[in-house]
Protein backbone atom coordinates (compact mmCIF):
# COMPACT_ATOMS: atom_id res chain seq x y z
CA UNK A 1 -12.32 16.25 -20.38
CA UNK A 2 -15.88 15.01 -19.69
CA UNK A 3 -17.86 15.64 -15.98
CA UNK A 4 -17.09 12.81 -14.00
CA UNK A 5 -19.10 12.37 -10.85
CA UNK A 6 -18.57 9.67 -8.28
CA UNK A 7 -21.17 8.27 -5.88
CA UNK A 8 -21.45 4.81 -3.98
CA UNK A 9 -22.06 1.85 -5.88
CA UNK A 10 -25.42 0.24 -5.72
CA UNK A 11 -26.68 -3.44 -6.87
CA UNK A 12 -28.15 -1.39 -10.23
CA UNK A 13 -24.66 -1.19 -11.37
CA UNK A 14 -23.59 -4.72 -11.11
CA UNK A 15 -23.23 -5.10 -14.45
CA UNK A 16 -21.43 -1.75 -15.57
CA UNK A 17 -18.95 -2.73 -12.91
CA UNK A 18 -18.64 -6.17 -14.66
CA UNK A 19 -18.46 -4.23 -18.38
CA UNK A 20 -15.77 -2.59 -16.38
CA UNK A 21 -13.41 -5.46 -15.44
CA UNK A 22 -13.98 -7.08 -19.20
CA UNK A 23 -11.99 -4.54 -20.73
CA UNK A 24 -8.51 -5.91 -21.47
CA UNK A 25 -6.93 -2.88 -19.91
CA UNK A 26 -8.80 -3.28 -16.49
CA UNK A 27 -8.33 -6.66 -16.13
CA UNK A 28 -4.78 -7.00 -17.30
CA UNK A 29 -4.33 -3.88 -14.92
CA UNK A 30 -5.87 -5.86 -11.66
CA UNK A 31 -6.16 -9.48 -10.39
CA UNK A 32 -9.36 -9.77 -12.43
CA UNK A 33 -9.39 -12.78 -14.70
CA UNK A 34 -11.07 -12.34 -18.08
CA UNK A 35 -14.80 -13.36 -18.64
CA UNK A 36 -16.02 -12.68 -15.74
CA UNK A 37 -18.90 -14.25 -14.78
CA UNK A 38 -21.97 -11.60 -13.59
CA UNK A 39 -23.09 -14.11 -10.92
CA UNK A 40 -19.14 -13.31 -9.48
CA UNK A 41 -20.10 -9.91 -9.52
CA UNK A 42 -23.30 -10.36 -8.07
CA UNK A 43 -22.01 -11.86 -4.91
CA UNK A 44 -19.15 -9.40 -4.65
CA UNK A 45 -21.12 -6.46 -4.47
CA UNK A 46 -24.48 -7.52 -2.70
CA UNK A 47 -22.92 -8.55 0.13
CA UNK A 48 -20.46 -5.97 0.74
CA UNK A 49 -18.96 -6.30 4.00
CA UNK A 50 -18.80 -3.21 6.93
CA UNK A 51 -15.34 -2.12 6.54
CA UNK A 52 -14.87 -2.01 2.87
CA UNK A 53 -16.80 0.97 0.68
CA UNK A 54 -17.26 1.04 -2.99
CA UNK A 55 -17.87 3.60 -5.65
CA UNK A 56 -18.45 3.78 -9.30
CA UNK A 57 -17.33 6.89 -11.82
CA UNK A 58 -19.84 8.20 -13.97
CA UNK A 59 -19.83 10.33 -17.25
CA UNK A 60 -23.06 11.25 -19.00
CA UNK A 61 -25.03 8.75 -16.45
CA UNK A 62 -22.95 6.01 -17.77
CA UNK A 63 -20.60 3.81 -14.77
CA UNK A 64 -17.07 4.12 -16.18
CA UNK A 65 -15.04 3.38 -13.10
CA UNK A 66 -15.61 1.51 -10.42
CA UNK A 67 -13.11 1.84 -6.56
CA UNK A 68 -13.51 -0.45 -4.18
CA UNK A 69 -11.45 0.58 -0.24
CA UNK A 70 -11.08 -1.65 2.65
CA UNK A 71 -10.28 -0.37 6.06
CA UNK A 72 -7.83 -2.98 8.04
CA UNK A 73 -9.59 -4.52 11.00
CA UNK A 74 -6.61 -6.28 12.84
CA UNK A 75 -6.78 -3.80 15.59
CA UNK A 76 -2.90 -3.19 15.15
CA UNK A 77 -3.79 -1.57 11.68
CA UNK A 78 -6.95 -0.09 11.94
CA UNK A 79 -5.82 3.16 11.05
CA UNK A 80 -4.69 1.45 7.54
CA UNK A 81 -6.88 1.02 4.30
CA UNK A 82 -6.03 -0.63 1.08
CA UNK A 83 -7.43 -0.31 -2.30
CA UNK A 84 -8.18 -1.39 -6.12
CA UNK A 85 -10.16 0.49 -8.87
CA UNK A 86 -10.60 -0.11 -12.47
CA UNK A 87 -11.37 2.08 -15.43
CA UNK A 88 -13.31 1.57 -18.27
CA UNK A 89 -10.75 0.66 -21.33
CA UNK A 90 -13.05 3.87 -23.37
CA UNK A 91 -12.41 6.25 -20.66
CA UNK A 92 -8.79 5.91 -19.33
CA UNK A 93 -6.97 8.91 -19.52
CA UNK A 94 -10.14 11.28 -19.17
CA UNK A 95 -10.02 12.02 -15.13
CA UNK A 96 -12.33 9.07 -13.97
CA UNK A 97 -9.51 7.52 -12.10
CA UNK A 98 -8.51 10.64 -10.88
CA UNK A 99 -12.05 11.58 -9.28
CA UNK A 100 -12.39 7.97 -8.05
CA UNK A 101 -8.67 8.50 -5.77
CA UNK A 102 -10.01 12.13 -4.59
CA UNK A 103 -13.82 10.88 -3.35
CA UNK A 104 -11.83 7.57 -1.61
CA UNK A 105 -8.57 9.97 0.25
CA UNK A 106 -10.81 12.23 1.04
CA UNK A 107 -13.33 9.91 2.71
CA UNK A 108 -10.52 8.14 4.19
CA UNK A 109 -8.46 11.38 5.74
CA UNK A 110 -11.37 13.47 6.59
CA UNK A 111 -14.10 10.71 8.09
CA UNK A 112 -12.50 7.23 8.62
CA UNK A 113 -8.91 8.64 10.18
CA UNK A 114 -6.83 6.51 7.72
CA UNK A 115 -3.18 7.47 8.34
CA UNK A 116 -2.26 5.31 5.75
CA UNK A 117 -3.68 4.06 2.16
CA UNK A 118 -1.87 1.52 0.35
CA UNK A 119 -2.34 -0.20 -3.25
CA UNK A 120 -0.13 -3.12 -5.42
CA UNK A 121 0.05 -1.67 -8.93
CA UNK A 122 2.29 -3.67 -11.61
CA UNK A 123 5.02 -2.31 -12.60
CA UNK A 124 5.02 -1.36 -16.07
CA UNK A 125 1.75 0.19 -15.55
CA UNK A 126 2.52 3.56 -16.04
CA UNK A 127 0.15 5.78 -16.29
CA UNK A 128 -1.45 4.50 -12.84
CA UNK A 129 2.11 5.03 -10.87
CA UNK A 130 1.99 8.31 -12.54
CA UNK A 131 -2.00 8.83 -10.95
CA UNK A 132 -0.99 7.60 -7.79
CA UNK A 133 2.10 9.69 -7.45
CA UNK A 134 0.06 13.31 -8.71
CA UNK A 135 -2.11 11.98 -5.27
CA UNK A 136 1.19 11.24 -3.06
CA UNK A 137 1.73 7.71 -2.89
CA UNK A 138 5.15 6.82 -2.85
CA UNK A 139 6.54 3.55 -3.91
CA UNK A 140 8.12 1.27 -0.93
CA UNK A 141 8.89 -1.80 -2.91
CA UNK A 142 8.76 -4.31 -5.59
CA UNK A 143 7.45 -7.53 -5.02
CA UNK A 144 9.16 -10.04 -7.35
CA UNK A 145 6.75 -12.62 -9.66
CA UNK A 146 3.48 -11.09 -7.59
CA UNK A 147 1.14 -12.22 -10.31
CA UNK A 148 0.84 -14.25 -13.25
CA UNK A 149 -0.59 -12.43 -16.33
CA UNK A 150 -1.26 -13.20 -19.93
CA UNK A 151 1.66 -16.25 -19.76
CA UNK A 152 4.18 -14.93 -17.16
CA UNK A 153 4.94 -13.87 -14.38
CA UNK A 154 4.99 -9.35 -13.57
CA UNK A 155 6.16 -7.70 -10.79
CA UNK A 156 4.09 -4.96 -8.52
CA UNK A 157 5.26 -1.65 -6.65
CA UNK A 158 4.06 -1.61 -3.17
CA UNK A 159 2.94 1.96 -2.74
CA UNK A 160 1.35 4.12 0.08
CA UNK A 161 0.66 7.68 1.04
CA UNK A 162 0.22 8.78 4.57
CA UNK A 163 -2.03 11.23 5.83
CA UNK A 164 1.06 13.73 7.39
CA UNK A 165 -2.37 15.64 9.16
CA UNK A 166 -3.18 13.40 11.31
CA UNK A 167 0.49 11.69 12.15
């Protein structure tokens, strides 16, 4: 397995985070569309707002993962956070996604006092459900027809993991 180090995202990798999401794998993996454009990209990530933190995955200096995590501000769930992440199609499998879930829980259990992360993940993506259970989310639900994908329509898992520490 290579050395994969993680670090907040800056506007120099706008377009490794773009090379990213034009993978088949990462977008058919997220609500990502194919193509997309850099000027979409550019927007998303130079005007990040407060409450949501981003970080890329690197191996060898190159950005092979990219995790974006926003913190609820309804004052009723400010103790939740929700996330999305993508790996490069070249470099699935190799721990990026993996170092990308450990830098985010960490960040959100030991500084933000998230007692609860949440994700949508499609269901016959297996290999994430398998990442996100190793780092204790459990599944809560299905969500019937959540997206539409390559010509139909997929289901999701709703999935969470609470910080038991600080319940």
């Amino acid at each position: 397995m290579p050395h994969v180090s993680v670090r907040h995202s800056e506007t120099r990798d706008i377009e490794a985070i773009k090379a990213i999401y034009e993978c088949p794998n990462a977008y058919s993996g997220t609500l990502q569309l194919p193509n997309p454009s850099l000027k979409m990209w550019q927007e998303r990530l130079q005007n990040v707002p407060a409450n949501v933190y981003t970080y890329v995955a690197e191996v060898d200096g190159k950005v092979v993962g990219n995790l974006g995590v926003e913190l609820c501000v309804n004052p009723r769930r400010r103790h939740v956070a929700y996330f999305g992440m993508g790996v490069h199609d070249d470099f699935q499998g190799q721990g990026v996604g993996g170092a990308l879930l450990s830098t985010m829980i960490d960040l959100c259990d030991s500084w933000l006092n998230i007692k609860r992360i949440e994700l949508t993940v499609y269901v016959d993506n297996d290999s994430a459900i398998a990442l996100y259970k190793k780092f204790g989310f459990q599944i809560e639900g299905e969500l019937q027809n959540y997206a539409f994908r390559n010509g139909e329509y997929v289901n999701a898992y709703q999935m969470a993991r609470l910080n038991r520490t600080n319940i």
